[in-house]
N, C-alpha and C. Protein backbone atom coordinates (compact mmCIF):
# COMPACT_ATOMS: atom_id res chain seq x y z
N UNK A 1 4.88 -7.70 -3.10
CA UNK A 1 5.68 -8.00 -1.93
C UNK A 1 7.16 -8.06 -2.28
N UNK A 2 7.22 -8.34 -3.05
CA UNK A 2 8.79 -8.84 -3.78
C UNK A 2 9.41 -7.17 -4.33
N UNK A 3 8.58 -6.15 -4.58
CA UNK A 3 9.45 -5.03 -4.93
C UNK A 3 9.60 -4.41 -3.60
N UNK A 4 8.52 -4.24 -2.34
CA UNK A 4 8.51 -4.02 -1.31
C UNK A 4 10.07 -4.65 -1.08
N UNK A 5 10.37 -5.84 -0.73
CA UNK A 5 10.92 -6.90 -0.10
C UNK A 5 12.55 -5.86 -0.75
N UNK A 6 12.84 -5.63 -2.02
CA UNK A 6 14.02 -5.49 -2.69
C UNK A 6 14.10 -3.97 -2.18
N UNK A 7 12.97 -2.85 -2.34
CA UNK A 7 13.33 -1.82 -1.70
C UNK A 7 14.09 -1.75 -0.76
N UNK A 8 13.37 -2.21 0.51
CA UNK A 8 14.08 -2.58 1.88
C UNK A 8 15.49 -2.90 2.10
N UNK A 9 15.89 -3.91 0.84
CA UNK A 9 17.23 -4.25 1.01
C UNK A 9 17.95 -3.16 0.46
N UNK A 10 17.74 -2.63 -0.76
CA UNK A 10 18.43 -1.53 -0.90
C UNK A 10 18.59 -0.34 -0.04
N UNK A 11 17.64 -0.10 0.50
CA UNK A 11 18.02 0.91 1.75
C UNK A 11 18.52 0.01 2.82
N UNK A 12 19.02 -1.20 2.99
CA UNK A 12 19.76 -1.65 4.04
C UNK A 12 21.38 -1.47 3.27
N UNK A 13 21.37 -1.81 2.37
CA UNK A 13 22.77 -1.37 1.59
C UNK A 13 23.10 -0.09 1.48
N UNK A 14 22.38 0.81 1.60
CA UNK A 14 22.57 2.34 1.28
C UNK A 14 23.09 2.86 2.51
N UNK A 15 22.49 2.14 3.55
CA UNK A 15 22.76 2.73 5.06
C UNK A 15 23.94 1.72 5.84
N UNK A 16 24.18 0.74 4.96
CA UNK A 16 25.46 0.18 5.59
C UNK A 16 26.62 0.62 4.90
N UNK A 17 26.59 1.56 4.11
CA UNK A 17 27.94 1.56 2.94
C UNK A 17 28.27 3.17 3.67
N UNK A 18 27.89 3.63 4.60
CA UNK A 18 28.58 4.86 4.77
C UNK A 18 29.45 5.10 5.92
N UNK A 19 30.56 5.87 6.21
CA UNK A 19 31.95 5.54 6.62
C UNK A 19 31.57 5.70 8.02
N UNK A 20 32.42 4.82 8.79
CA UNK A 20 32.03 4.71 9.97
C UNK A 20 33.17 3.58 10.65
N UNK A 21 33.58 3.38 11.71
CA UNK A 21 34.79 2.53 12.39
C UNK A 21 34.27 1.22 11.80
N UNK A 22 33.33 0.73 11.20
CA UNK A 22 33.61 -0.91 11.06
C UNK A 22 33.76 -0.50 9.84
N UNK A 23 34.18 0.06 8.80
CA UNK A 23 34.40 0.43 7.70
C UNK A 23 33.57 0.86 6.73
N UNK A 24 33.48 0.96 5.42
CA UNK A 24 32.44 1.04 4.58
C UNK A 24 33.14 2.62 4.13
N UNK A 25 31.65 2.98 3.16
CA UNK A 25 32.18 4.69 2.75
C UNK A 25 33.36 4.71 1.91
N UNK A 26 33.42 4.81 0.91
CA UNK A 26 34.89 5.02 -0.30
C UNK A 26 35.07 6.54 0.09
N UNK A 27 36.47 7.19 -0.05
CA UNK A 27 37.36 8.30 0.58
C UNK A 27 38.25 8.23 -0.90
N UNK A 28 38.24 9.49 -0.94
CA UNK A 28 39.39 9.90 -1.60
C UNK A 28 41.27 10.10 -1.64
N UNK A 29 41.33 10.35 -0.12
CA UNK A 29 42.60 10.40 -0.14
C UNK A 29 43.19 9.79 1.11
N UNK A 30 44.04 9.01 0.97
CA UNK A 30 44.56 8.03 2.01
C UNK A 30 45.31 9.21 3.40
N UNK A 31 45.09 8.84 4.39
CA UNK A 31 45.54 9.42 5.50
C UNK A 31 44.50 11.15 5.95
N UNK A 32 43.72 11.26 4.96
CA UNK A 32 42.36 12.79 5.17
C UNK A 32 42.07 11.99 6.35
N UNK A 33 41.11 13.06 7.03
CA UNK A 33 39.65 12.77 7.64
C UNK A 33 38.68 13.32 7.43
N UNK A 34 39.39 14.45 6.11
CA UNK A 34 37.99 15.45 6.19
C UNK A 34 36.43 14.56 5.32
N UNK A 35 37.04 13.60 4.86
CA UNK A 35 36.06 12.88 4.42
C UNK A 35 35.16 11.88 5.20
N UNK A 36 35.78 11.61 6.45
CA UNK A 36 35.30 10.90 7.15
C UNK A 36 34.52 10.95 8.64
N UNK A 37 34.05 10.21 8.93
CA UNK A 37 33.25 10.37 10.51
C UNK A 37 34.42 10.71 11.52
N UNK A 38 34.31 11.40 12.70
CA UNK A 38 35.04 11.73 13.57
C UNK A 38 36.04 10.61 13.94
N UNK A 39 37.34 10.45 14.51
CA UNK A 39 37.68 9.39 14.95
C UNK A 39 37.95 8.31 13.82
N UNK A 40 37.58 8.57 12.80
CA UNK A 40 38.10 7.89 11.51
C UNK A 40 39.12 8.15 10.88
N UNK A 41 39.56 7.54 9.29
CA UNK A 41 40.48 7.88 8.74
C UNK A 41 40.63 7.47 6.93
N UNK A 42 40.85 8.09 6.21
CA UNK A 42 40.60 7.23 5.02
C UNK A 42 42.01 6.71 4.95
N UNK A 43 41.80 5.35 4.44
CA UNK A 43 42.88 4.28 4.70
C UNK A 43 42.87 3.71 3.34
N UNK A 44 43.97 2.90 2.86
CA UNK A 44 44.13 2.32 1.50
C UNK A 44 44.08 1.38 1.74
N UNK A 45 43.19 0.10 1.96
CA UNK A 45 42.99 -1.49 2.08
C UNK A 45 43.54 -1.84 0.61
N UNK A 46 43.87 -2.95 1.24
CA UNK A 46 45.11 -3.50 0.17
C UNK A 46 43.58 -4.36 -1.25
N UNK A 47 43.77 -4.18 -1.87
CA UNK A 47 43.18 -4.79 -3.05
C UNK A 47 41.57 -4.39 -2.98
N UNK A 48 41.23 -3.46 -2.11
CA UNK A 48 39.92 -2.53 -1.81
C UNK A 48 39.78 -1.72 -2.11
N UNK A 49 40.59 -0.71 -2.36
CA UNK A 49 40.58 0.52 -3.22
C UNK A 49 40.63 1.09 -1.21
N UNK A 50 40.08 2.63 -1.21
CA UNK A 50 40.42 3.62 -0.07
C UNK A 50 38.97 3.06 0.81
N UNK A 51 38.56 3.13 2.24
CA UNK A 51 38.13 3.36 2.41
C UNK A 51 38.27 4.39 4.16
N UNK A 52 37.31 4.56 4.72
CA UNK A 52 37.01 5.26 5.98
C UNK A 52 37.27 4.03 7.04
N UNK A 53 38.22 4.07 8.24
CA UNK A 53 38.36 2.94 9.05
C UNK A 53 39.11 3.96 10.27
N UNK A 54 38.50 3.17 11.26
CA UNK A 54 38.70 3.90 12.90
C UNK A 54 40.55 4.28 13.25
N UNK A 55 40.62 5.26 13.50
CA UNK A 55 42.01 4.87 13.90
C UNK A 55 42.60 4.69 14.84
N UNK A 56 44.18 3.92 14.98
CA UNK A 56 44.51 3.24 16.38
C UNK A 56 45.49 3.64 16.20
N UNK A 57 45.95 2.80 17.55
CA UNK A 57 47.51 2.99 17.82
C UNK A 57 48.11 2.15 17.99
N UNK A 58 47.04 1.31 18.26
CA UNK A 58 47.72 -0.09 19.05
C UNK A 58 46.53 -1.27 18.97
N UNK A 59 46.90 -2.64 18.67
CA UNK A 59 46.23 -3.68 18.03
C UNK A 59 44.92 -3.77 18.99
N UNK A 60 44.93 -3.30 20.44
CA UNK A 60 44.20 -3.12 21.46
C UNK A 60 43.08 -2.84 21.47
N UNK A 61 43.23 -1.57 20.25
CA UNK A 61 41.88 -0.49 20.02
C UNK A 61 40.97 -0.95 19.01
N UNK A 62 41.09 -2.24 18.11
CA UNK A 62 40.71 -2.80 17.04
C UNK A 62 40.36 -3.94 17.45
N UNK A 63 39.15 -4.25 16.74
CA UNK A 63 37.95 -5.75 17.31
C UNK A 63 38.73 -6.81 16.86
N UNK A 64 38.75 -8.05 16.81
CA UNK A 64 39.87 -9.37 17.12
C UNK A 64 39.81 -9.77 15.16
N UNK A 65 38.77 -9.21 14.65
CA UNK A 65 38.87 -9.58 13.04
C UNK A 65 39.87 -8.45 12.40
N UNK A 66 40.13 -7.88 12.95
CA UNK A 66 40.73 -6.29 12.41
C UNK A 66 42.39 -6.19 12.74
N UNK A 67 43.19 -5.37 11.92
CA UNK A 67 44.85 -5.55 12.18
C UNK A 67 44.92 -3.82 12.38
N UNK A 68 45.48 -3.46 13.17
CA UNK A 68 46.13 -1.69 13.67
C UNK A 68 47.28 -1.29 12.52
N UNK A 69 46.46 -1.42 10.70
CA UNK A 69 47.76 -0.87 10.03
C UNK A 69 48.16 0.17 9.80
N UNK A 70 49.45 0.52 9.42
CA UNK A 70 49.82 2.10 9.08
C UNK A 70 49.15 1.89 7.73
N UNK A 71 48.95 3.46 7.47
CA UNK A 71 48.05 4.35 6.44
C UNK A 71 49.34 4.44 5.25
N UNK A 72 49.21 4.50 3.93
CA UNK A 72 50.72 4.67 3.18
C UNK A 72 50.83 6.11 3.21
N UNK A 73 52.13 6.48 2.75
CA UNK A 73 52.62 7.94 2.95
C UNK A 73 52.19 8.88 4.30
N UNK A 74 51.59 7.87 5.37
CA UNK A 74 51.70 8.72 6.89
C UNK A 74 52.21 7.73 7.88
N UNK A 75 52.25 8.54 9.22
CA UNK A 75 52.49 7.72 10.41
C UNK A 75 51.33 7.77 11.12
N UNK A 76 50.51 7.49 10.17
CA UNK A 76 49.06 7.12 11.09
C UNK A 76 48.57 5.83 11.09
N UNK A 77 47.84 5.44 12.02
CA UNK A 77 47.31 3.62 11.41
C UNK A 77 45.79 3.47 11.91
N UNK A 78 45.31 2.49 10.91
CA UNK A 78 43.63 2.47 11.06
C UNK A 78 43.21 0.87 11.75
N UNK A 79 42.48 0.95 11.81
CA UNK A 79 41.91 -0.87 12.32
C UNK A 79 41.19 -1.23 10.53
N UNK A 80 42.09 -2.27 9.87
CA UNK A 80 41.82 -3.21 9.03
C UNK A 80 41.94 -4.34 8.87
N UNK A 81 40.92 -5.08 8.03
CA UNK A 81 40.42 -6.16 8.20
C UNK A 81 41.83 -7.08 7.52
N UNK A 82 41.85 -8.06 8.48
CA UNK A 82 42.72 -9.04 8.58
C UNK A 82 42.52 -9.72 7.36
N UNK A 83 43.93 -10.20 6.51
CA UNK A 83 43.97 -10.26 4.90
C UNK A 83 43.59 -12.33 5.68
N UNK A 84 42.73 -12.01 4.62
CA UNK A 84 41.14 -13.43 4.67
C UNK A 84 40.14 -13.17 5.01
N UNK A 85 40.19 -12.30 5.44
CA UNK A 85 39.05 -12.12 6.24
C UNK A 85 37.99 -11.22 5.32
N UNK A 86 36.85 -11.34 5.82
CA UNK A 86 35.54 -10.74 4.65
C UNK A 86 34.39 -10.01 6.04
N UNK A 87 34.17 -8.68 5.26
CA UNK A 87 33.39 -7.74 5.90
C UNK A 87 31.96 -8.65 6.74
N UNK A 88 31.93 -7.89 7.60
CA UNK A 88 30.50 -9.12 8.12
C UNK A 88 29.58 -8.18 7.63
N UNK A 89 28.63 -9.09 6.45
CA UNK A 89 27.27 -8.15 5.51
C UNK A 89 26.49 -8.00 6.28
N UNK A 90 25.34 -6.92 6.06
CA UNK A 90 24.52 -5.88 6.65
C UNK A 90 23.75 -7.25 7.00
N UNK A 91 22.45 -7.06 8.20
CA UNK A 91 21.60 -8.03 8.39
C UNK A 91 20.16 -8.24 7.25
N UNK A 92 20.56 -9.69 7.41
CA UNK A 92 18.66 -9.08 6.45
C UNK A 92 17.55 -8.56 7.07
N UNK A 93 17.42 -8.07 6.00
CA UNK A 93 15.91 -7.71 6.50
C UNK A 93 14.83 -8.85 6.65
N UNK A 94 13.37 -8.63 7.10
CA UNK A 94 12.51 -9.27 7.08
C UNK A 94 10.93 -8.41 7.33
N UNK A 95 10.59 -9.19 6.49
CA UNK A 95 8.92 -8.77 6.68
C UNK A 95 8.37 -8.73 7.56
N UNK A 96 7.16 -7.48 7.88
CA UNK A 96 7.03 -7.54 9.10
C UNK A 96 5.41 -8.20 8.72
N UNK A 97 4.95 -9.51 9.57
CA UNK A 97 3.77 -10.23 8.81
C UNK A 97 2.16 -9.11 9.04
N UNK A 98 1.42 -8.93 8.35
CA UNK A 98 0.13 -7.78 8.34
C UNK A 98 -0.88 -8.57 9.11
């Protein structure tokens, strides 16, 4: 039950880490999209290394945990997570009882 149990989580981590507007997905180059989901952007989070994050224009278009920053070396800006603030982790899983 317990390797069952750890599988599961690893494919809940595998399928939350890929790029998408609430973030996740590591990117190579700050301001691309070719790396990213439509409507995205790879962005340089400050002490995160790059990742894929939605882009805006205005603080409007970004959920109330998130800041509308510019991208470095463009005039583009993404929705990132407000400095304190911590990613909300994937849900757990749970067993389904037999």
């Amino acid at each position: 039950m317990r390797l069952w149990c750890l599988a599961l989580f690893s494919v809940a981590i595998l399928v939350s880490d890929g790029c998408g507007g609430g973030g996740g997905g590591g990117c190579g180059t700050p301001g691309s999209t070719t790396e990213c989901s439509s409507g995205d952007i790879c962005s340089n989070l400050s002490g995160d290394g790059n990742e894929c994050r939605k882009i805006c224009t205005s603080q409007a278009d970004c959920p109330a945990d998130q800041s509308c920053n510019g991208i470095a070396n463009t005039d583009v800006k993404s929705c990132q997570p407000k400095s304190g603030s911590t990613a909300t982790p994937p849900p757990t899983p749970t067993a389904t009882p037999k």
